[in-house]
PDB file of N, CA and C in Angstrom:
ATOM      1  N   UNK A   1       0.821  -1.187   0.000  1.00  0.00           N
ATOM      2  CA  UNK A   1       0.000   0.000   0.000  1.00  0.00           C
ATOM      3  C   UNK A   1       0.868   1.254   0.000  1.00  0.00           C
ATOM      4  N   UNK A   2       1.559   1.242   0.774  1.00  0.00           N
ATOM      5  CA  UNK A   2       3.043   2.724   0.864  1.00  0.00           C
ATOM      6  C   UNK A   2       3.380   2.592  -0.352  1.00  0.00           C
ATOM      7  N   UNK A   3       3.948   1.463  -0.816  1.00  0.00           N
ATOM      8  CA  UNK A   3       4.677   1.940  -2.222  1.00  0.00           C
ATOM      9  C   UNK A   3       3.828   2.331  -3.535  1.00  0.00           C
ATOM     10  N   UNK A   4       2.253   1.955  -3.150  1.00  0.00           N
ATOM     11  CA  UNK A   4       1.581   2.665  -4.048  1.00  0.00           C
ATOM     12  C   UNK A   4       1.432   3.888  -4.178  1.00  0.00           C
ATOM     13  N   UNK A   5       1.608   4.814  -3.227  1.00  0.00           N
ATOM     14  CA  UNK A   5       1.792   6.290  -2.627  1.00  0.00           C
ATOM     15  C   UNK A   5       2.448   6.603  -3.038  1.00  0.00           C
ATOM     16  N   UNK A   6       3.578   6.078  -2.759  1.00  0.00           N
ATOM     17  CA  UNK A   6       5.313   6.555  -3.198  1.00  0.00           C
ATOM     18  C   UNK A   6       5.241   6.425  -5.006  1.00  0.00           C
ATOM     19  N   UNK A   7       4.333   6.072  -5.501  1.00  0.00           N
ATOM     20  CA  UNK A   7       4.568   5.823  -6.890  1.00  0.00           C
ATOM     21  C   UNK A   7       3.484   7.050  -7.803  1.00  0.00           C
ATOM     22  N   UNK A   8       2.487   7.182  -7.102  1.00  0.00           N
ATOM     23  CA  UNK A   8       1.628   8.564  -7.294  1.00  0.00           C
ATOM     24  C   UNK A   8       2.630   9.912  -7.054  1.00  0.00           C
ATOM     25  N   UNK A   9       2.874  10.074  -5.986  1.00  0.00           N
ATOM     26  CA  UNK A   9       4.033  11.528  -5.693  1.00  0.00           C
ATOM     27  C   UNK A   9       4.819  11.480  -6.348  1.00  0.00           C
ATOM     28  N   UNK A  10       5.676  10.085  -7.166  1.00  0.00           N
ATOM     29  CA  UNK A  10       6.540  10.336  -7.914  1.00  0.00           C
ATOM     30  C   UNK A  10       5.679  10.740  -9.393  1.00  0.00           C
ATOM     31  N   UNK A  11       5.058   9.998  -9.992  1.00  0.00           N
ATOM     32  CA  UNK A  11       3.978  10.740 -10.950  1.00  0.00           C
ATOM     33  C   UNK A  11       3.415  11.924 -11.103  1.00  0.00           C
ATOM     34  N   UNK A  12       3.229  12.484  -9.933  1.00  0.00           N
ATOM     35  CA  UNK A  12       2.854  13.425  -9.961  1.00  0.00           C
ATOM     36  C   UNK A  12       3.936  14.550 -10.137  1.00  0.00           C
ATOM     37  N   UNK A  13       4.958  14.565  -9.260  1.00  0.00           N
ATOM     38  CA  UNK A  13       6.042  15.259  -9.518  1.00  0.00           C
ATOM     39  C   UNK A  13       6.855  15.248 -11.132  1.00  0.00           C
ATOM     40  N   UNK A  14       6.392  13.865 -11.850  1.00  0.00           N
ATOM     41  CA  UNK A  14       7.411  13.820 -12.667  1.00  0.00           C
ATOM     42  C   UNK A  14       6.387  14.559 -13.913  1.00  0.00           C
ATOM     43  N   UNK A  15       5.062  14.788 -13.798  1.00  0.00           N
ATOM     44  CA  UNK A  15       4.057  15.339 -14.218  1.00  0.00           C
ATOM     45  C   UNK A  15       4.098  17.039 -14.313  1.00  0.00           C
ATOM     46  N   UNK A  16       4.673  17.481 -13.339  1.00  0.00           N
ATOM     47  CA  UNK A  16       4.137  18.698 -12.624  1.00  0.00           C
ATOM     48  C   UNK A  16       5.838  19.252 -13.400  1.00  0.00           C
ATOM     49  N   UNK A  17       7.041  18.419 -12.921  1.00  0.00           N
ATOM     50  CA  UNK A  17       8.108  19.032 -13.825  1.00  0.00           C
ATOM     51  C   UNK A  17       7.976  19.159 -15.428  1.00  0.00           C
ATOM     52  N   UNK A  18       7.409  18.400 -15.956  1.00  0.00           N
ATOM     53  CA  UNK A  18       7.191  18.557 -17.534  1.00  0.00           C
ATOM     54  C   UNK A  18       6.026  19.286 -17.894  1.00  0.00           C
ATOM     55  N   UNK A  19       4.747  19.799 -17.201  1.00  0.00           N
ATOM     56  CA  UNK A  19       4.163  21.131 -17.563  1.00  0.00           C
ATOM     57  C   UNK A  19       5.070  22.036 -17.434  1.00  0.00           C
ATOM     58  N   UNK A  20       5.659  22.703 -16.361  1.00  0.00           N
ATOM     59  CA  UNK A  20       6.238  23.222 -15.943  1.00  0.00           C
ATOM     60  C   UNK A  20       7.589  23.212 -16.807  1.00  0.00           C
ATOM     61  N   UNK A  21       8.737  22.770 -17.231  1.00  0.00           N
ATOM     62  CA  UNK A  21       9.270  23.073 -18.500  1.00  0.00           C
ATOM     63  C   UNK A  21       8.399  23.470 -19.657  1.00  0.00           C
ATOM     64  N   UNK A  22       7.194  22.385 -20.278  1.00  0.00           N
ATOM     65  CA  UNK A  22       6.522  22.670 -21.240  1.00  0.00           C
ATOM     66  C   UNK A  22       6.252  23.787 -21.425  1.00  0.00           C
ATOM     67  N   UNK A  23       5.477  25.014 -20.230  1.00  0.00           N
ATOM     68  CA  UNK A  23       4.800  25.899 -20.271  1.00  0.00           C
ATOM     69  C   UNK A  23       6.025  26.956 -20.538  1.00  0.00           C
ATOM     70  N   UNK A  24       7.510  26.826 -19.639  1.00  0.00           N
ATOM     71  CA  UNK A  24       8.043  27.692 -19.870  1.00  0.00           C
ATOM     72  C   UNK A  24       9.081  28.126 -21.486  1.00  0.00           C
ATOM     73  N   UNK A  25       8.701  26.821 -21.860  1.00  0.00           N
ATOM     74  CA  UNK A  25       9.022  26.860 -23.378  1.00  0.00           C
ATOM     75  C   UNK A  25       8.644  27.535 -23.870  1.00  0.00           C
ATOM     76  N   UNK A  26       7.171  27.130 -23.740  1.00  0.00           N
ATOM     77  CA  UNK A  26       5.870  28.463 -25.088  1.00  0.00           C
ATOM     78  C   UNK A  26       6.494  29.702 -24.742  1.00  0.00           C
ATOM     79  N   UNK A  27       6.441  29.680 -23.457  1.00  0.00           N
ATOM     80  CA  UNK A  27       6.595  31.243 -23.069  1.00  0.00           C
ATOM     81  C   UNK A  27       7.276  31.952 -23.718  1.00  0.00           C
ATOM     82  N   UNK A  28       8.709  31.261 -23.719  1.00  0.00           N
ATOM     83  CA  UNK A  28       9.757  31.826 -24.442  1.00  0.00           C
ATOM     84  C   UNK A  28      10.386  31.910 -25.950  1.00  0.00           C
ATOM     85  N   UNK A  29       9.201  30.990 -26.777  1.00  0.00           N
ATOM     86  CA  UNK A  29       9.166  30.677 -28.176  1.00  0.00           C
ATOM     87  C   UNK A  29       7.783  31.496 -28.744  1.00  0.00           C
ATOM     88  N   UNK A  30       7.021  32.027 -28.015  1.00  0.00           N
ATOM     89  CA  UNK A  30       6.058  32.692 -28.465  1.00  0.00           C
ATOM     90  C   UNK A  30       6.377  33.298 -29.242  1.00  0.00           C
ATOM     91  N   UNK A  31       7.216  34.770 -28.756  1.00  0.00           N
ATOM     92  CA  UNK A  31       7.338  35.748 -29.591  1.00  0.00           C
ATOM     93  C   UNK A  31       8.483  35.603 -30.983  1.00  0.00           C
ATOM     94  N   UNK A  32       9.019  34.358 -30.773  1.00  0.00           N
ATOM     95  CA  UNK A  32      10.478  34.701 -31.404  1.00  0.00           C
ATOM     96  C   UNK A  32      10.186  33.670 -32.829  1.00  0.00           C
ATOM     97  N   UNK A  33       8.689  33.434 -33.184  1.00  0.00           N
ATOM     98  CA  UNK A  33       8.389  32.867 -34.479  1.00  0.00           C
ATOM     99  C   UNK A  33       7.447  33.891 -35.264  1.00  0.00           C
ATOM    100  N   UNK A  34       7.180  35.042 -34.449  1.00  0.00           N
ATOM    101  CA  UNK A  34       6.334  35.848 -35.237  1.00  0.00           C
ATOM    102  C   UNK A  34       6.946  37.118 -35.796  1.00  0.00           C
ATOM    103  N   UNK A  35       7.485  36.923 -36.328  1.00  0.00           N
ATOM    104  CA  UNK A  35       8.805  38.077 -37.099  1.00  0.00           C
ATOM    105  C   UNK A  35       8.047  38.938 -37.275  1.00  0.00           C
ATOM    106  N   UNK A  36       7.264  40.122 -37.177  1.00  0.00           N
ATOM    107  CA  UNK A  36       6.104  40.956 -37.656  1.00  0.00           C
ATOM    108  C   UNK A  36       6.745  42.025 -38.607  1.00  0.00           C
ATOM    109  N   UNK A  37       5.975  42.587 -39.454  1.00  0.00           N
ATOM    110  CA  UNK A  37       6.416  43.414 -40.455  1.00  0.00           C
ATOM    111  C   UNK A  37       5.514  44.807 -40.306  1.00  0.00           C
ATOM    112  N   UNK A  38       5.695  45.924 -40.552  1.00  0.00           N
ATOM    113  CA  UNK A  38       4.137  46.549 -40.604  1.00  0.00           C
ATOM    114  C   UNK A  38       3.621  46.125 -41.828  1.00  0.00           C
ATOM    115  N   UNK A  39       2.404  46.645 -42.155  1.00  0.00           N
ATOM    116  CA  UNK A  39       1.791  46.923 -42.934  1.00  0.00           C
ATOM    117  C   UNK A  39       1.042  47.882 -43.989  1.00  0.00           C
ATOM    118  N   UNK A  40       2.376  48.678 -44.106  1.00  0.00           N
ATOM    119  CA  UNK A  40       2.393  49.947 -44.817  1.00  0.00           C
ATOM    120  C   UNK A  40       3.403  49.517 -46.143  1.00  0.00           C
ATOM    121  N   UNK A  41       3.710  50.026 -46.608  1.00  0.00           N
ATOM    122  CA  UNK A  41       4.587  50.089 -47.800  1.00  0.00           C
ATOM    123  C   UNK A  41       5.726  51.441 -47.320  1.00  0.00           C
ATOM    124  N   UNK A  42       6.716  50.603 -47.048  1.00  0.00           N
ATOM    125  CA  UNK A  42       7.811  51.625 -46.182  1.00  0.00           C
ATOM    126  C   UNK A  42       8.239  52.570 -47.461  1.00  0.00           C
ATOM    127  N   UNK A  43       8.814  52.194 -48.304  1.00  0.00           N
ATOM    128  CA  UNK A  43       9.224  52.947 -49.249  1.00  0.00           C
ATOM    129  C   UNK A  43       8.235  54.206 -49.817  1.00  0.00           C
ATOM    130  N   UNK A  44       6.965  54.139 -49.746  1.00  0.00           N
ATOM    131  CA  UNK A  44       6.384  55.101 -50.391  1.00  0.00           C
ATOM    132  C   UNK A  44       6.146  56.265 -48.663  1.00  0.00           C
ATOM    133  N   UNK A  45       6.820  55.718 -47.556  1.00  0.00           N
ATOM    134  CA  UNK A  45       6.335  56.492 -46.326  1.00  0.00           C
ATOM    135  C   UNK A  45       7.821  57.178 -46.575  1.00  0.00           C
ATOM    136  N   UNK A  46       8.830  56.781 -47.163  1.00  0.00           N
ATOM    137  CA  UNK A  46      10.301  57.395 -46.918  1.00  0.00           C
ATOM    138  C   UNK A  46      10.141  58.600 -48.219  1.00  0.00           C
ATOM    139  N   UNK A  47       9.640  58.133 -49.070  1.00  0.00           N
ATOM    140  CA  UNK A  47       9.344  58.554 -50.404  1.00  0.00           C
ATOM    141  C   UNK A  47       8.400  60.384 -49.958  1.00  0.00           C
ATOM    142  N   UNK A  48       7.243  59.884 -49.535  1.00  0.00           N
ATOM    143  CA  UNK A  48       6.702  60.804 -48.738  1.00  0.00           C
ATOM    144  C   UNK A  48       7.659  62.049 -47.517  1.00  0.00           C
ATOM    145  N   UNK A  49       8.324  61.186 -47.269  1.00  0.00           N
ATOM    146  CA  UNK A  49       9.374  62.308 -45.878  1.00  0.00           C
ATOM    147  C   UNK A  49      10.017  63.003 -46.945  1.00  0.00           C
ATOM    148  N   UNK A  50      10.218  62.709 -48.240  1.00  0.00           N
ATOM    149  CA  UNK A  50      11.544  63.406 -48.950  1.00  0.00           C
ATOM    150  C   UNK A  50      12.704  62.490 -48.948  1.00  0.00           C
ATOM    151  N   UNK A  51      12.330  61.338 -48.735  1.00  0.00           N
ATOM    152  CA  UNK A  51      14.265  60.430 -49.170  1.00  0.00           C
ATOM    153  C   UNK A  51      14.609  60.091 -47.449  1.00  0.00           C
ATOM    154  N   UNK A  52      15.495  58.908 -47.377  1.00  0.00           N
ATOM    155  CA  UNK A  52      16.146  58.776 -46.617  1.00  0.00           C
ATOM    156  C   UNK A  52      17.430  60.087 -46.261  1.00  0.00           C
ATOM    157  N   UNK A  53      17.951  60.785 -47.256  1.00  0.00           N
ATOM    158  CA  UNK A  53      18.500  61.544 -47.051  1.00  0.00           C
ATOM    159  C   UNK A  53      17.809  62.980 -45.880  1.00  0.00           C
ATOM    160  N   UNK A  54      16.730  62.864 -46.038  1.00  0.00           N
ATOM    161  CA  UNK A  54      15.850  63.840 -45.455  1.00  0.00           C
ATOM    162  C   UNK A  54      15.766  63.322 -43.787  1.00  0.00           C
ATOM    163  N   UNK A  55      15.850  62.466 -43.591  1.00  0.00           N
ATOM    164  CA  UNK A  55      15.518  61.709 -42.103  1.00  0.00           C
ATOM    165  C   UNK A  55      16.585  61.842 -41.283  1.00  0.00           C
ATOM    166  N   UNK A  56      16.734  62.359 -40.256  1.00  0.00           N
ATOM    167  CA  UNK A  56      17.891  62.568 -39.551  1.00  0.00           C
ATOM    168  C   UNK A  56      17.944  61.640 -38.074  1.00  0.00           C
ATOM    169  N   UNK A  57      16.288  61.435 -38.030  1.00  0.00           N
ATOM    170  CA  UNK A  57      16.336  60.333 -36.844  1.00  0.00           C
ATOM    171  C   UNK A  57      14.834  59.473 -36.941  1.00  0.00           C
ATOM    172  N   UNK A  58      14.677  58.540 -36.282  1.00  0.00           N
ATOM    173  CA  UNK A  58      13.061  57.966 -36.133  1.00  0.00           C
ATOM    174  C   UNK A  58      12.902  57.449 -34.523  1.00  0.00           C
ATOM    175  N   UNK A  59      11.929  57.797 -33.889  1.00  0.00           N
ATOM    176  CA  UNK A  59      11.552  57.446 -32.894  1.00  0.00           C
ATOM    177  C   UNK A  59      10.303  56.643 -32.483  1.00  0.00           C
ATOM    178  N   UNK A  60       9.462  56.212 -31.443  1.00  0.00           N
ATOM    179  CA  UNK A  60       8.403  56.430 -31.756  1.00  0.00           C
ATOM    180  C   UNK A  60       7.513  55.672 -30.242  1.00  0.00           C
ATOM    181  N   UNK A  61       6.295  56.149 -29.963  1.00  0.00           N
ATOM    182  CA  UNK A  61       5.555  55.914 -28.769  1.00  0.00           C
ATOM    183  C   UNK A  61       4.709  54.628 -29.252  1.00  0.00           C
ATOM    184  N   UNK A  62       3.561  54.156 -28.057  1.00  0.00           N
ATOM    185  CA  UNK A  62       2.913  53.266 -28.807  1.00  0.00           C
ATOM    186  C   UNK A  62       1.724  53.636 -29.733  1.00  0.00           C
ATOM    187  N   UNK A  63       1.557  54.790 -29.998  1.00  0.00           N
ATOM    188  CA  UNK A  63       0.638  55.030 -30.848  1.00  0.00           C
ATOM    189  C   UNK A  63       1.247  56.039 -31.782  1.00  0.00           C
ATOM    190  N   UNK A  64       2.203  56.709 -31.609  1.00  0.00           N
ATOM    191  CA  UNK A  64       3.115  57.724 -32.832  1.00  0.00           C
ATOM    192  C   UNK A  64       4.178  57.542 -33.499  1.00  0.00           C
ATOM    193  N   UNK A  65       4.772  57.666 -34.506  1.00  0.00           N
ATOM    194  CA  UNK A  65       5.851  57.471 -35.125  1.00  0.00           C
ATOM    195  C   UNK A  65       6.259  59.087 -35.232  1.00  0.00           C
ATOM    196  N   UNK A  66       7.938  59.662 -35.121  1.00  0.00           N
ATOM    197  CA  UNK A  66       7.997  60.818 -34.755  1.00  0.00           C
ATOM    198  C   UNK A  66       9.240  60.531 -35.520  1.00  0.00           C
ATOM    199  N   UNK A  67       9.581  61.565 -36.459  1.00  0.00           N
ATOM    200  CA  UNK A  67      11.282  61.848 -37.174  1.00  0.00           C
ATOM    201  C   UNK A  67      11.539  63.041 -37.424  1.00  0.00           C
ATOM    202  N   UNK A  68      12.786  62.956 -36.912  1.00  0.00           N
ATOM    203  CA  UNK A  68      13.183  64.645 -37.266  1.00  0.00           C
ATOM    204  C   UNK A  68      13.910  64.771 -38.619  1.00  0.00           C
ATOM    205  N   UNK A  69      13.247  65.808 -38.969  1.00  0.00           N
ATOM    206  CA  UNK A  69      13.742  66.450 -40.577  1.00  0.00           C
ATOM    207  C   UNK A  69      14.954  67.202 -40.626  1.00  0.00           C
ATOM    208  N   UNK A  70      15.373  67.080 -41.947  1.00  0.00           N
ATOM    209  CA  UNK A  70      16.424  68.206 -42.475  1.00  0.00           C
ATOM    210  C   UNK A  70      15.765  69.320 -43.193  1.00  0.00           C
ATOM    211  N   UNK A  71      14.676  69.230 -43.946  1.00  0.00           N
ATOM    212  CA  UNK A  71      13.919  69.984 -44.609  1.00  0.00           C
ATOM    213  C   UNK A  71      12.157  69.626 -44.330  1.00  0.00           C
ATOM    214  N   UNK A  72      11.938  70.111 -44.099  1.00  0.00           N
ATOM    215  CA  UNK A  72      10.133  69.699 -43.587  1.00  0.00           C
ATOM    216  C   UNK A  72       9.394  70.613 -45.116  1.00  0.00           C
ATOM    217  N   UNK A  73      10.223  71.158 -45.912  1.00  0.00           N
ATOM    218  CA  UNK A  73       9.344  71.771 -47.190  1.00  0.00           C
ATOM    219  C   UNK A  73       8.570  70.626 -47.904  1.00  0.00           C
ATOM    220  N   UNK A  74       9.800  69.640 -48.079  1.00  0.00           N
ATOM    221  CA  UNK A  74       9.565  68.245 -49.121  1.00  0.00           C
ATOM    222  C   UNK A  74       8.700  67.181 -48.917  1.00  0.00           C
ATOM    223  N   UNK A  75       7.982  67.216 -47.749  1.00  0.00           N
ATOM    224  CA  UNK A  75       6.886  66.301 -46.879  1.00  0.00           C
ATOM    225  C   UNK A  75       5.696  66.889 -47.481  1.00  0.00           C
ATOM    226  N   UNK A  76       5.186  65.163 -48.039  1.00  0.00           N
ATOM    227  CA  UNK A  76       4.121  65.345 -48.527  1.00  0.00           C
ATOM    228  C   UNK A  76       2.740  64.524 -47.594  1.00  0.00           C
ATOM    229  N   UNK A  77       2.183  65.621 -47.030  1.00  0.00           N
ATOM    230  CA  UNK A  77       1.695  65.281 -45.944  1.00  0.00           C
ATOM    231  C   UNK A  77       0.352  64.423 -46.093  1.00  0.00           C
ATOM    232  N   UNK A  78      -0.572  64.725 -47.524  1.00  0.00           N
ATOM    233  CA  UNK A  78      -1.455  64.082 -47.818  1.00  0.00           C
ATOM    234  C   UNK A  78      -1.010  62.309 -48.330  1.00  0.00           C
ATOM    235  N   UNK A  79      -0.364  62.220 -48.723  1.00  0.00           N
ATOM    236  CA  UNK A  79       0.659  60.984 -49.013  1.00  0.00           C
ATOM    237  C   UNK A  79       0.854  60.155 -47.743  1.00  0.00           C
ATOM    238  N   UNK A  80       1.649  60.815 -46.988  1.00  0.00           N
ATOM    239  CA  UNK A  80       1.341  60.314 -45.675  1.00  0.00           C
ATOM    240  C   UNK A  80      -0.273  59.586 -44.616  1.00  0.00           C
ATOM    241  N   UNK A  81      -1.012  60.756 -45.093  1.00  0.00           N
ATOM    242  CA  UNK A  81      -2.310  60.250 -44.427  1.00  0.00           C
ATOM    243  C   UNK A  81      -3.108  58.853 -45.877  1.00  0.00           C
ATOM    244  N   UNK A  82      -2.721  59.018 -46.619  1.00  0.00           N
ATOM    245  CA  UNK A  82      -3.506  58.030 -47.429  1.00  0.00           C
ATOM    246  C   UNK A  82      -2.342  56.657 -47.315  1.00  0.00           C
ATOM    247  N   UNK A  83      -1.699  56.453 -46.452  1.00  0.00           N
ATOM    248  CA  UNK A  83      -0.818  55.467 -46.532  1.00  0.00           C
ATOM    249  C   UNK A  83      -1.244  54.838 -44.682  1.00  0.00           C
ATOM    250  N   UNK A  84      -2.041  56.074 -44.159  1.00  0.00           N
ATOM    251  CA  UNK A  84      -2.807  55.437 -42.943  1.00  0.00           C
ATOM    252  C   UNK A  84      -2.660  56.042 -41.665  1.00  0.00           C
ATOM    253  N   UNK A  85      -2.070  56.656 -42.232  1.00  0.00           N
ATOM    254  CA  UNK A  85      -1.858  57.699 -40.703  1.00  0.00           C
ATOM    255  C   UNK A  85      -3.437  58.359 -40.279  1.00  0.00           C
ATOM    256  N   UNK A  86      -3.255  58.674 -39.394  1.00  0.00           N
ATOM    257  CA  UNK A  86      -4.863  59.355 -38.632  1.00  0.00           C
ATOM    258  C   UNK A  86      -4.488  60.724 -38.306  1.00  0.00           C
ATOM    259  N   UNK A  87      -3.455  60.797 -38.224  1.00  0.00           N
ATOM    260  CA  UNK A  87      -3.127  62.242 -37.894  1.00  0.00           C
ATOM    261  C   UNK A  87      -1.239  62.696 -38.430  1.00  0.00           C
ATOM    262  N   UNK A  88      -1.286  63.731 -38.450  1.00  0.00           N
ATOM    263  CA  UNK A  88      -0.106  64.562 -38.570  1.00  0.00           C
ATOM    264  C   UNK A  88      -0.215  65.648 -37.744  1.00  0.00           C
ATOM    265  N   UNK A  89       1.126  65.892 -36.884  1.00  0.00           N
ATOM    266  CA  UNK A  89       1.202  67.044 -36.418  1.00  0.00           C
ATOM    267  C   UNK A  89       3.224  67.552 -36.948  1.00  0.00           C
ATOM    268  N   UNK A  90       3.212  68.909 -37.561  1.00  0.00           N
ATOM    269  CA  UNK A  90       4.486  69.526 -37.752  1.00  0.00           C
ATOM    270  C   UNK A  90       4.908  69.937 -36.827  1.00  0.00           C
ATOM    271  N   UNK A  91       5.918  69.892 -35.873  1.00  0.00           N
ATOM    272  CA  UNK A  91       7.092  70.672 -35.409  1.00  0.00           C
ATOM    273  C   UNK A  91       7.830  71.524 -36.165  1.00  0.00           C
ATOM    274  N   UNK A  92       8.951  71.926 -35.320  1.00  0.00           N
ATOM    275  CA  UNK A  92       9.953  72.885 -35.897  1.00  0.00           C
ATOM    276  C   UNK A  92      10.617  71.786 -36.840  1.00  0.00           C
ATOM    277  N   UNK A  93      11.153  70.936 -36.263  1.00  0.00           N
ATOM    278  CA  UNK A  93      12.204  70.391 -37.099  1.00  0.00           C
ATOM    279  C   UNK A  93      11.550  68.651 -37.366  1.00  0.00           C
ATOM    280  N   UNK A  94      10.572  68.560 -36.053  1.00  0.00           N
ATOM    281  CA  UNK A  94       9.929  66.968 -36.178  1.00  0.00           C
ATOM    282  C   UNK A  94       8.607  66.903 -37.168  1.00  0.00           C
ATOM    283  N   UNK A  95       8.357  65.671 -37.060  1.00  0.00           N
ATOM    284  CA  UNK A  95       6.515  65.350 -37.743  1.00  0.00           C
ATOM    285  C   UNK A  95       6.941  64.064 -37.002  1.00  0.00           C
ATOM    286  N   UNK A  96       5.674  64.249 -36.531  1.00  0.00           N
ATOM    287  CA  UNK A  96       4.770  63.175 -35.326  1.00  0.00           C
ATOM    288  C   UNK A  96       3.194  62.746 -36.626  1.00  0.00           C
ATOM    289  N   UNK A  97       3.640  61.516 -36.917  1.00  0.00           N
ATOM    290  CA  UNK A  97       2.586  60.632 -37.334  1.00  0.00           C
ATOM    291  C   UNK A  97       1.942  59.344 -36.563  1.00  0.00           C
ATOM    292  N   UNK A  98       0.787  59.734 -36.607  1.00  0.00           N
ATOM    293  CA  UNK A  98      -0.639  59.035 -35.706  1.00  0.00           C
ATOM    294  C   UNK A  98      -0.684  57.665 -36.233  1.00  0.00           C
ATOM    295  N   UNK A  99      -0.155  56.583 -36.095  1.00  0.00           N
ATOM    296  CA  UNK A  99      -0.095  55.131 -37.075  1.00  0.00           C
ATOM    297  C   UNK A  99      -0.748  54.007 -36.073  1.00  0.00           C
ATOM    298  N   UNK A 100      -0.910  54.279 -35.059  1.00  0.00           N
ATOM    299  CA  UNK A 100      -1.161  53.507 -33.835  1.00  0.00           C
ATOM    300  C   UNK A 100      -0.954  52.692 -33.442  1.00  0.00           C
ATOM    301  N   UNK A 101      -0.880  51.260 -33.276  1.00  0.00           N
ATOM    302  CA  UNK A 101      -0.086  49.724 -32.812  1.00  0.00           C
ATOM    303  C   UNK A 101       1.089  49.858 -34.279  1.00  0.00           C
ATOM    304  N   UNK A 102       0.869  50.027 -35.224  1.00  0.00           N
ATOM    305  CA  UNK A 102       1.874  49.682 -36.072  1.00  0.00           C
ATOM    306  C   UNK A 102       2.874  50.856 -36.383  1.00  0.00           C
ATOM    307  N   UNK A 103       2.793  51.718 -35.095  1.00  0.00           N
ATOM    308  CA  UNK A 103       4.178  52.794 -35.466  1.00  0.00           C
ATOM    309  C   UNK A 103       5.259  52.122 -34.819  1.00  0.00           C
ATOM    310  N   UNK A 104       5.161  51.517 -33.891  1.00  0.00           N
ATOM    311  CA  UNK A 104       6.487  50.511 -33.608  1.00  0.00           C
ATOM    312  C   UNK A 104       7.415  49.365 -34.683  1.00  0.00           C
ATOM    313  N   UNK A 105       6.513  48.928 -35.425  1.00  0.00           N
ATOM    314  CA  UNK A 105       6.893  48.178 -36.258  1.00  0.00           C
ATOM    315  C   UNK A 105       7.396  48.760 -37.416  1.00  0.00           C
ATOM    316  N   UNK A 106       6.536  50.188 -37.872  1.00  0.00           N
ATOM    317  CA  UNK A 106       6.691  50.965 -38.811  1.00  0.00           C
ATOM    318  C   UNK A 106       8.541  51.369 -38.666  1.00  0.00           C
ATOM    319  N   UNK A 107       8.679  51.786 -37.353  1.00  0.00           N
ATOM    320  CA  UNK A 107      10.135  52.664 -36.785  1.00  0.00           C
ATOM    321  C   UNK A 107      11.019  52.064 -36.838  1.00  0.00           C
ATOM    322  N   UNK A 108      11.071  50.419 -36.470  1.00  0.00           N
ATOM    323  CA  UNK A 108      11.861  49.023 -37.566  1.00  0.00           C
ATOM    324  C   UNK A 108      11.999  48.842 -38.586  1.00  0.00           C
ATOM    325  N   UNK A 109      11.157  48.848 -39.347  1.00  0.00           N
ATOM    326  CA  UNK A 109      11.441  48.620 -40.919  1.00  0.00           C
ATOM    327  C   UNK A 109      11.975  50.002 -41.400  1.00  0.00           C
ATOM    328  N   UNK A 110      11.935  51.254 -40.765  1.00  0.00           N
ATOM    329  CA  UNK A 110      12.712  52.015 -41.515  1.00  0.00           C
ATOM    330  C   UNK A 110      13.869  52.458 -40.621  1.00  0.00           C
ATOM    331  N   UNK A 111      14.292  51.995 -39.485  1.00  0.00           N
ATOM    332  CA  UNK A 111      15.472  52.503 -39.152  1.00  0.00           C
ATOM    333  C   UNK A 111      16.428  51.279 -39.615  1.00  0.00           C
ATOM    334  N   UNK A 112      15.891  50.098 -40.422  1.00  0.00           N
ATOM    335  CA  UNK A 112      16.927  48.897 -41.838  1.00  0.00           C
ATOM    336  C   UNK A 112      17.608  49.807 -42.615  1.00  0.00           C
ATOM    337  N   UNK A 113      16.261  50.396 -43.245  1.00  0.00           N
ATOM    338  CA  UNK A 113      16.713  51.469 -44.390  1.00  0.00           C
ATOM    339  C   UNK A 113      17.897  52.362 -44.124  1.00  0.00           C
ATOM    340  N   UNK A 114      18.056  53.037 -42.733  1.00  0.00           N
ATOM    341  CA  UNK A 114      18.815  54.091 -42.326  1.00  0.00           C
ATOM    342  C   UNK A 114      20.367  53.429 -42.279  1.00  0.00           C
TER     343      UNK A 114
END
């Protein structure tokens, strides 16, 4: 009867260690198969700033994408909003675009380019 006991706790333990790796696997393989891209067409958003030459930096929050200019004449701002932006706001030297979950991803694919 004891060693039937002794053979459950070991089951159980040998149970409880392999969720327990299992789970911490996913955990850590989750993110690192979903390579994400945005979903803009980067080139026509660089195209829009005036050139990579025009970009002097890219930043960005979770809902803004923000770069500072060399020339803010050459920004074509309607271009910008038909590529998905919700908003534009000009600075002196920045433009803060409204892209929302995908300005993070957006600020990756073009700081490749840079």
């Amino acid at each position: 009867m004891e060693t039937k006991y002794i053979a459950i706790i070991v089951m159980i333990i040998i149970v409880g260690i392999l969720l327990y790796y299992g789970f911490i696997n996913f955990i850590k393989n989750k993110g690192l198969n979903s390579q994400q891209k945005s979903t803009i067409d980067i080139n026509l958003l660089l195209e829009a700033l005036g050139g990579i030459e025009n970009i002097q930096d890219v930043s960005h929050s979770p809902s803004k994408l923000t770069v500072v200019l060399t020339n803010q004449s050459v920004v074509d701002i309607e271009k910008i909003q038909s590529l998905g932006a919700s908003g534009v706001v000009e600075g002196k030297d920045t433009l803060a675009m409204i892209f929302g979950k995908q300005s993070a991803l957006i600020a990756e694919d073009m700081k490749k380019y840079m």
